[in-house]
C-alpha atoms as a PDB file:
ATOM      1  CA  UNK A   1     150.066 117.440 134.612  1.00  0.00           C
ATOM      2  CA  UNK A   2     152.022 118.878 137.662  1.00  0.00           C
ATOM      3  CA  UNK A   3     149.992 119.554 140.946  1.00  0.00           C
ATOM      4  CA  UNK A   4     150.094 123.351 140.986  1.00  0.00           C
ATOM      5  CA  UNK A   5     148.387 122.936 137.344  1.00  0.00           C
ATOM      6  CA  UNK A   6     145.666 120.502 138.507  1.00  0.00           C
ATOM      7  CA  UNK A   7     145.133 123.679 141.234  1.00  0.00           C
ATOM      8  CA  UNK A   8     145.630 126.474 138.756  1.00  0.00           C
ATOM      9  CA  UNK A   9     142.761 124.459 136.111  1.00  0.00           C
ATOM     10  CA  UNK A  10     140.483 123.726 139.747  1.00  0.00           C
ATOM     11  CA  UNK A  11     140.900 127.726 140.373  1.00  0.00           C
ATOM     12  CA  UNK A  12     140.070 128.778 136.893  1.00  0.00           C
ATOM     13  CA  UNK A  13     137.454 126.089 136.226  1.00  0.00           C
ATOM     14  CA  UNK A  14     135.473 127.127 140.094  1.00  0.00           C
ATOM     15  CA  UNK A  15     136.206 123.285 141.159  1.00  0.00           C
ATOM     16  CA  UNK A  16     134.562 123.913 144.587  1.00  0.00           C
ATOM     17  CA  UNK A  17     137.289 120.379 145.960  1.00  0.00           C
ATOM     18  CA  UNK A  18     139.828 122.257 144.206  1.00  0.00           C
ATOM     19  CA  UNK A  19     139.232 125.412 145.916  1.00  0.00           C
ATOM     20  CA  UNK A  20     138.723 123.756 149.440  1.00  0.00           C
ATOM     21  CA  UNK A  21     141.640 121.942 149.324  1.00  0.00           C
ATOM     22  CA  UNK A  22     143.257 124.836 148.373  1.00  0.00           C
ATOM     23  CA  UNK A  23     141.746 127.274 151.212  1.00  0.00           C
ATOM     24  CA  UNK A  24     142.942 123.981 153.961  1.00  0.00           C
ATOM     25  CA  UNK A  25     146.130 123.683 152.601  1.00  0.00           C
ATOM     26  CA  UNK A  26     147.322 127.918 152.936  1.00  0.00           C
ATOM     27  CA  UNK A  27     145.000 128.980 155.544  1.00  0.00           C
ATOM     28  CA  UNK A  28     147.476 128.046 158.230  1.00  0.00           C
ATOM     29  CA  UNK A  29     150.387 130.121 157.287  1.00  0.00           C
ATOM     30  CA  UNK A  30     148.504 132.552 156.096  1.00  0.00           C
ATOM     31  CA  UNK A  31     146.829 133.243 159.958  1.00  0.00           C
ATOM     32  CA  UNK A  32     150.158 132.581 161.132  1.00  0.00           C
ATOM     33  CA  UNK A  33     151.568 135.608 159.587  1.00  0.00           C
ATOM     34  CA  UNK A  34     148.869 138.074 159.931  1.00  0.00           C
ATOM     35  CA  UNK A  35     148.407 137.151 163.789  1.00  0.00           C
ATOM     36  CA  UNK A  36     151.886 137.374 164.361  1.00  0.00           C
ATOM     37  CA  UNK A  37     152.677 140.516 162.670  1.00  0.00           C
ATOM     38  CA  UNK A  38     149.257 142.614 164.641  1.00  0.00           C
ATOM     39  CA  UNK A  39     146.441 141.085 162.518  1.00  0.00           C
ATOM     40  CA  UNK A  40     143.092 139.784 164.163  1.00  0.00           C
ATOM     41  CA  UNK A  41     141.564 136.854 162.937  1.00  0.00           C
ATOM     42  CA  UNK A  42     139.170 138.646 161.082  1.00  0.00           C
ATOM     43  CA  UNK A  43     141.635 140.255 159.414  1.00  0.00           C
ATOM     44  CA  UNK A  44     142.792 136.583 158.000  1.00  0.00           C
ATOM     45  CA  UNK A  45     140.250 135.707 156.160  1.00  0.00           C
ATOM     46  CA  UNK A  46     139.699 139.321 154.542  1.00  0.00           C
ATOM     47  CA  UNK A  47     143.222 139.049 153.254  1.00  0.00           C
ATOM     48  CA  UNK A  48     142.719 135.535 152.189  1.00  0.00           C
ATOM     49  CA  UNK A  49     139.687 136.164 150.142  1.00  0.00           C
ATOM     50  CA  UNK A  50     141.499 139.723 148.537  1.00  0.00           C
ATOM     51  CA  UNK A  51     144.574 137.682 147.843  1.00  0.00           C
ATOM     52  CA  UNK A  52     142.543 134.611 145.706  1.00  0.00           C
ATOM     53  CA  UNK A  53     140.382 137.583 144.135  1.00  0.00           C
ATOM     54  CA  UNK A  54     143.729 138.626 143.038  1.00  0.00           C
ATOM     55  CA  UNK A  55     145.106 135.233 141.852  1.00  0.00           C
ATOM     56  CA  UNK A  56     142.529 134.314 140.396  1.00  0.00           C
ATOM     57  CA  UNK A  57     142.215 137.467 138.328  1.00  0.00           C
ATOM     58  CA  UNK A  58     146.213 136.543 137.071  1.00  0.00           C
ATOM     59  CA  UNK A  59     145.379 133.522 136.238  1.00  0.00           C
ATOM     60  CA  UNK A  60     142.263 134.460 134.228  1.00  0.00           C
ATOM     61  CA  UNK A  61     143.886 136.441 132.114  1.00  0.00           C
ATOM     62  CA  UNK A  62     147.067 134.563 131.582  1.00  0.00           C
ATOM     63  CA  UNK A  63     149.645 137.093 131.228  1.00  0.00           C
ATOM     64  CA  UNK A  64     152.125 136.092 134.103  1.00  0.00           C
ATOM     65  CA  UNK A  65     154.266 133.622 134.445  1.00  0.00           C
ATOM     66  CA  UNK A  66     154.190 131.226 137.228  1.00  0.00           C
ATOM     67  CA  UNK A  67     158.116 130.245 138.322  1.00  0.00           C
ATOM     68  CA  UNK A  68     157.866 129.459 142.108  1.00  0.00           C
ATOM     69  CA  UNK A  69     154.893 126.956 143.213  1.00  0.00           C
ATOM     70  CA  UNK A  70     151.156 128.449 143.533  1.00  0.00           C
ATOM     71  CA  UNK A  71     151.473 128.049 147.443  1.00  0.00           C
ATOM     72  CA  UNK A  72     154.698 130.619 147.306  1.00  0.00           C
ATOM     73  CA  UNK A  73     153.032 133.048 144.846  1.00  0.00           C
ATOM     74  CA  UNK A  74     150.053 132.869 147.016  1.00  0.00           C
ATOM     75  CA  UNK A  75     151.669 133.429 150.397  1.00  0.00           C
ATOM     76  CA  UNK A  76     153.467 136.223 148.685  1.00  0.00           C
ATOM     77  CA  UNK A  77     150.124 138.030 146.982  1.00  0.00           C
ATOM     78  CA  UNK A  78     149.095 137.630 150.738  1.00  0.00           C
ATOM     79  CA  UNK A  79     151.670 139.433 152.887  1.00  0.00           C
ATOM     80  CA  UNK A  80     151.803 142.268 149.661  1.00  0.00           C
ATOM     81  CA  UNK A  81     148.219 142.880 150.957  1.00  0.00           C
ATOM     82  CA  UNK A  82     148.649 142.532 154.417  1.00  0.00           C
ATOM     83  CA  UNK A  83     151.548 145.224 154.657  1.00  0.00           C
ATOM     84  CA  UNK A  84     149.718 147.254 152.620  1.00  0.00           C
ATOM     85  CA  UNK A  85     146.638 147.451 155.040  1.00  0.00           C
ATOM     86  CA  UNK A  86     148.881 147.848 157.819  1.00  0.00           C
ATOM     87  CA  UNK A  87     150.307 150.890 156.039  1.00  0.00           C
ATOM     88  CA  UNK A  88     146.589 152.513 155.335  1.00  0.00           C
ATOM     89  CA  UNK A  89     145.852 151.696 159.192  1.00  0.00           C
ATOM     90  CA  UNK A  90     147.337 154.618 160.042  1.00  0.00           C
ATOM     91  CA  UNK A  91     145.309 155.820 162.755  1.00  0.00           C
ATOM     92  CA  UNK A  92     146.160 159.447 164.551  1.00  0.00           C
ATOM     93  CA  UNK A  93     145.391 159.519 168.554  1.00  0.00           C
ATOM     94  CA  UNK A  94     144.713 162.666 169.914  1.00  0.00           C
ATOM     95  CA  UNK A  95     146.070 163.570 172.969  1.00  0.00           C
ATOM     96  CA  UNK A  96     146.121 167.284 174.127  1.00  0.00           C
ATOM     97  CA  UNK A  97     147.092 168.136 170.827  1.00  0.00           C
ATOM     98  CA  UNK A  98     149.438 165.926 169.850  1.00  0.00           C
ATOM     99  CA  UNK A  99     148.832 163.390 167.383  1.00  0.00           C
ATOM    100  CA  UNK A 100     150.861 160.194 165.533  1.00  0.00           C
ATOM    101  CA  UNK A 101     151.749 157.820 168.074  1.00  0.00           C
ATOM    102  CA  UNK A 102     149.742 154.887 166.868  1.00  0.00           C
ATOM    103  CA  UNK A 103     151.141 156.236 163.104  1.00  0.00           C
ATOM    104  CA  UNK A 104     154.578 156.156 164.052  1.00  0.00           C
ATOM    105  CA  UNK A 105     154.013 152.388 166.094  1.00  0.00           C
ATOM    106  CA  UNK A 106     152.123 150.918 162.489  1.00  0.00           C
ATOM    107  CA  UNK A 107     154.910 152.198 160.791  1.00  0.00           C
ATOM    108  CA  UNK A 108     157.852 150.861 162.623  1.00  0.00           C
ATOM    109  CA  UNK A 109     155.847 147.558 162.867  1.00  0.00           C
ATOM    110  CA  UNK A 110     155.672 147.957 159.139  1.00  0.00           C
ATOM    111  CA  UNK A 111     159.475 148.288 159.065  1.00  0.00           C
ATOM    112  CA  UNK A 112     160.060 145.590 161.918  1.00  0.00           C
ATOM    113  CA  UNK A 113     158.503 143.028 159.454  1.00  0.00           C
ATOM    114  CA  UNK A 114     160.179 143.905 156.618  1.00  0.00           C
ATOM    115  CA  UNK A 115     163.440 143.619 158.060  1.00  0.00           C
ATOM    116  CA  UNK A 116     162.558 140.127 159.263  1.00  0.00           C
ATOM    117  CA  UNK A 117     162.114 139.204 155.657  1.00  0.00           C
ATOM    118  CA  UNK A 118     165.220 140.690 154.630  1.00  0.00           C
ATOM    119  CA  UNK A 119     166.712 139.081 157.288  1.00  0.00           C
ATOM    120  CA  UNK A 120     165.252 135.513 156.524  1.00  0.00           C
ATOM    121  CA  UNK A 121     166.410 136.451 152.922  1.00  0.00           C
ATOM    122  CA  UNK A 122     169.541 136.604 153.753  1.00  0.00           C
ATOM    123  CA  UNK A 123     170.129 134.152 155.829  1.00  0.00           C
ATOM    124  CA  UNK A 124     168.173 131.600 153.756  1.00  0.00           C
ATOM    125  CA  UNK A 125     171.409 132.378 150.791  1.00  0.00           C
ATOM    126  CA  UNK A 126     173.962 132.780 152.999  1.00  0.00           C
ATOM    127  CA  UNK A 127     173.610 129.061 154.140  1.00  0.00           C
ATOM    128  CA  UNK A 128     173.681 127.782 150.536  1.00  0.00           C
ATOM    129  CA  UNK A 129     177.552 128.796 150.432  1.00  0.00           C
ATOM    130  CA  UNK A 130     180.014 126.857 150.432  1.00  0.00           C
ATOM    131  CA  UNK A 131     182.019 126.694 154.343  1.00  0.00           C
ATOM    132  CA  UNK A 132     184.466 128.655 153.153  1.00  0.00           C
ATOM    133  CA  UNK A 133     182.671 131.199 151.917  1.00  0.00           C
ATOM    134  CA  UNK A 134     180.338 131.431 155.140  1.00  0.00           C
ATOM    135  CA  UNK A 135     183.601 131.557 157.367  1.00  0.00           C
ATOM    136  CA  UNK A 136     185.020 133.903 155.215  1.00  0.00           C
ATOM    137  CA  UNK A 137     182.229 135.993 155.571  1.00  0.00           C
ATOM    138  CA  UNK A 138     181.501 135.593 159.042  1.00  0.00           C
ATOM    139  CA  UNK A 139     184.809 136.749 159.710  1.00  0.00           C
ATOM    140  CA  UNK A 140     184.526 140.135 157.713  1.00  0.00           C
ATOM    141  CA  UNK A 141     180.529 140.721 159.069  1.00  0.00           C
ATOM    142  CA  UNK A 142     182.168 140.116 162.535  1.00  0.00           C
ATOM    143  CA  UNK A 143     184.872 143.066 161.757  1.00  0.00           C
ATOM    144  CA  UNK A 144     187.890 141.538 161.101  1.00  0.00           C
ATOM    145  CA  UNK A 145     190.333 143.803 159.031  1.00  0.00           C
ATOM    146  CA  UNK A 146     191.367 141.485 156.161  1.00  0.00           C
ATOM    147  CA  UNK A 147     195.120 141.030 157.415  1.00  0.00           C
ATOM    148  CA  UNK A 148     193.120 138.862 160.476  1.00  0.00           C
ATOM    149  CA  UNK A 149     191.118 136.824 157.943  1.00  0.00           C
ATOM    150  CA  UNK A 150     194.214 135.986 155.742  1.00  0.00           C
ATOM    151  CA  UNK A 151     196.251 134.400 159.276  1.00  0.00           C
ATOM    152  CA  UNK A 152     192.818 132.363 159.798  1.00  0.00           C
ATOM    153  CA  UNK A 153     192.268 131.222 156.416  1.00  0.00           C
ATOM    154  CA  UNK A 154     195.571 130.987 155.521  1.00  0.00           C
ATOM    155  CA  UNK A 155     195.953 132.749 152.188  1.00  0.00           C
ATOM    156  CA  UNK A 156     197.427 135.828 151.038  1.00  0.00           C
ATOM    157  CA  UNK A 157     195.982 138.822 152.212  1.00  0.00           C
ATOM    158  CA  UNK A 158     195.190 139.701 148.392  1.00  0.00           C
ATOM    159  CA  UNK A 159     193.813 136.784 147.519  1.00  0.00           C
ATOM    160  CA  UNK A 160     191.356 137.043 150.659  1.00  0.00           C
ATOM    161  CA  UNK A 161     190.174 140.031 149.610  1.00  0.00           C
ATOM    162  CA  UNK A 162     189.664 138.463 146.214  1.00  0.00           C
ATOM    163  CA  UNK A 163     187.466 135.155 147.597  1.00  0.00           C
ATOM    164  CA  UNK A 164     185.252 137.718 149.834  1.00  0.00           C
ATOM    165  CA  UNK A 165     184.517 139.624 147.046  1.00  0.00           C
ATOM    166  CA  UNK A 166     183.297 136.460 145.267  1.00  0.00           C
ATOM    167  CA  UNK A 167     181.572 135.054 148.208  1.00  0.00           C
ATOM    168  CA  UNK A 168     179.661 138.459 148.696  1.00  0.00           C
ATOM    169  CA  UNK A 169     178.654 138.885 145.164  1.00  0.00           C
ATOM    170  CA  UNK A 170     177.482 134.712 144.803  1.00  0.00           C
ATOM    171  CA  UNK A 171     175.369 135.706 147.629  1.00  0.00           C
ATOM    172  CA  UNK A 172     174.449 138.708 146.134  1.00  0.00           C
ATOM    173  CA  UNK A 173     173.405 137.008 142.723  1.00  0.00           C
ATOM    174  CA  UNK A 174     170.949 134.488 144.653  1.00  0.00           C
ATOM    175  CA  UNK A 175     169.576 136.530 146.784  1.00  0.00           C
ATOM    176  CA  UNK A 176     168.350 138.524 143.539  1.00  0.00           C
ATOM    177  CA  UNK A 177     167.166 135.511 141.726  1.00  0.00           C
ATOM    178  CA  UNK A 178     164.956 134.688 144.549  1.00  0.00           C
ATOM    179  CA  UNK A 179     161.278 136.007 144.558  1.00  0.00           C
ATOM    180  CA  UNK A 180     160.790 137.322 147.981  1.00  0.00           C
ATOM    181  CA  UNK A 181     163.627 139.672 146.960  1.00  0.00           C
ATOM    182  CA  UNK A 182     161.562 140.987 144.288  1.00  0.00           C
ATOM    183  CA  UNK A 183     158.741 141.113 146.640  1.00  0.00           C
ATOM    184  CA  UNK A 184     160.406 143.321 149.148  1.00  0.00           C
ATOM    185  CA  UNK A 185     162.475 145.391 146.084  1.00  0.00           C
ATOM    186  CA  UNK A 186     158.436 146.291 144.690  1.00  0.00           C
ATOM    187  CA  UNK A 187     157.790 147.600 148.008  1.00  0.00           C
ATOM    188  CA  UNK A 188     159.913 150.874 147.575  1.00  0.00           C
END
């Protein structure tokens, strides 16, 4: 039996080692987050215990299907929550009539994070090319017309055009496969 089943049967079962060891191990990066994207402390352990209620439920009832390690799943249940109260936290300040400038600051906080992820996304995939595929893409992202790649790589213009294609949609296909990119997708 795999580690992340030993947890899953402690969570189920109410192992109170099991559930410590669980709380140690994901506290930390689960205050890390919330503090640095405008939680309080308070705030961490709210969204911790919301986020186990939630796993725990899941794995009660059985109908999902675990394919990234508990610790992932977890962390993700936990920022789902966590941009989701920041979203409800819209409060309005009133101000000789005028209204929505902590609204509009939660909001583009809201976006600010979840361009970080996307950006972490990305650039988590976009090392796993091959170099020639990251230099080929590099070039194009920096604005090079494809006549300019072709003299640096040293193919046909054509057949540039054909590799960055490729490259693009290899990056494409594993930044799909990869959870957080359902995680941010679910968000719209």
């Amino acid at each position: 039996m795999g580690k992340d089943q030993v947890i899953i049967a402690g969570i189920i079962e109410g192992d109170e080692r099991t559930l410590t060891c669980f709380y140690k191990e994901n506290i930390e990066y689960i205050q890390r987050y919330i503090l640095r994207n405008n939680g309080k402390p308070e705030d961490v352990e709210d969204v911790f215990q919301d986020a186990f209620i939630v796993l725990y439920q899941k794995l009660q009832l059985g109908f999902f299907e675990l394919r990234v390690p508990i610790k992932t799943y977890f962390y993700g249940i936990c920022k789902n929550l966590w941009r989701n109260r920041l979203r409800k936290r819209k409060k309005l300040v009133i101000y000789n009539g005028g209204n929505c400038f902590e609204e509009e600051t939660n909001n583009l906080l809201i976006i600010n994070i979840e361009n970080q992820e996307r950006e972490h996304l990305y650039r988590k995939h976009f090392h796993k090319l091959s170099t020639g595929n990251r230099k080929l893409l590099h070039l194009f992202f920096e604005g090079k017309s494809m006549k300019e790649i072709s003299k640096i790589i040293g193919h046909s213009e054509g057949y540039t055009r054909k590799k960055k294609f490729e490259a693009k949609k290899k990056l494409l296909k594993m930044i799909e496969k990869d959870p957080i990119y359902k995680e941010l997708t679910a968000l719209y």
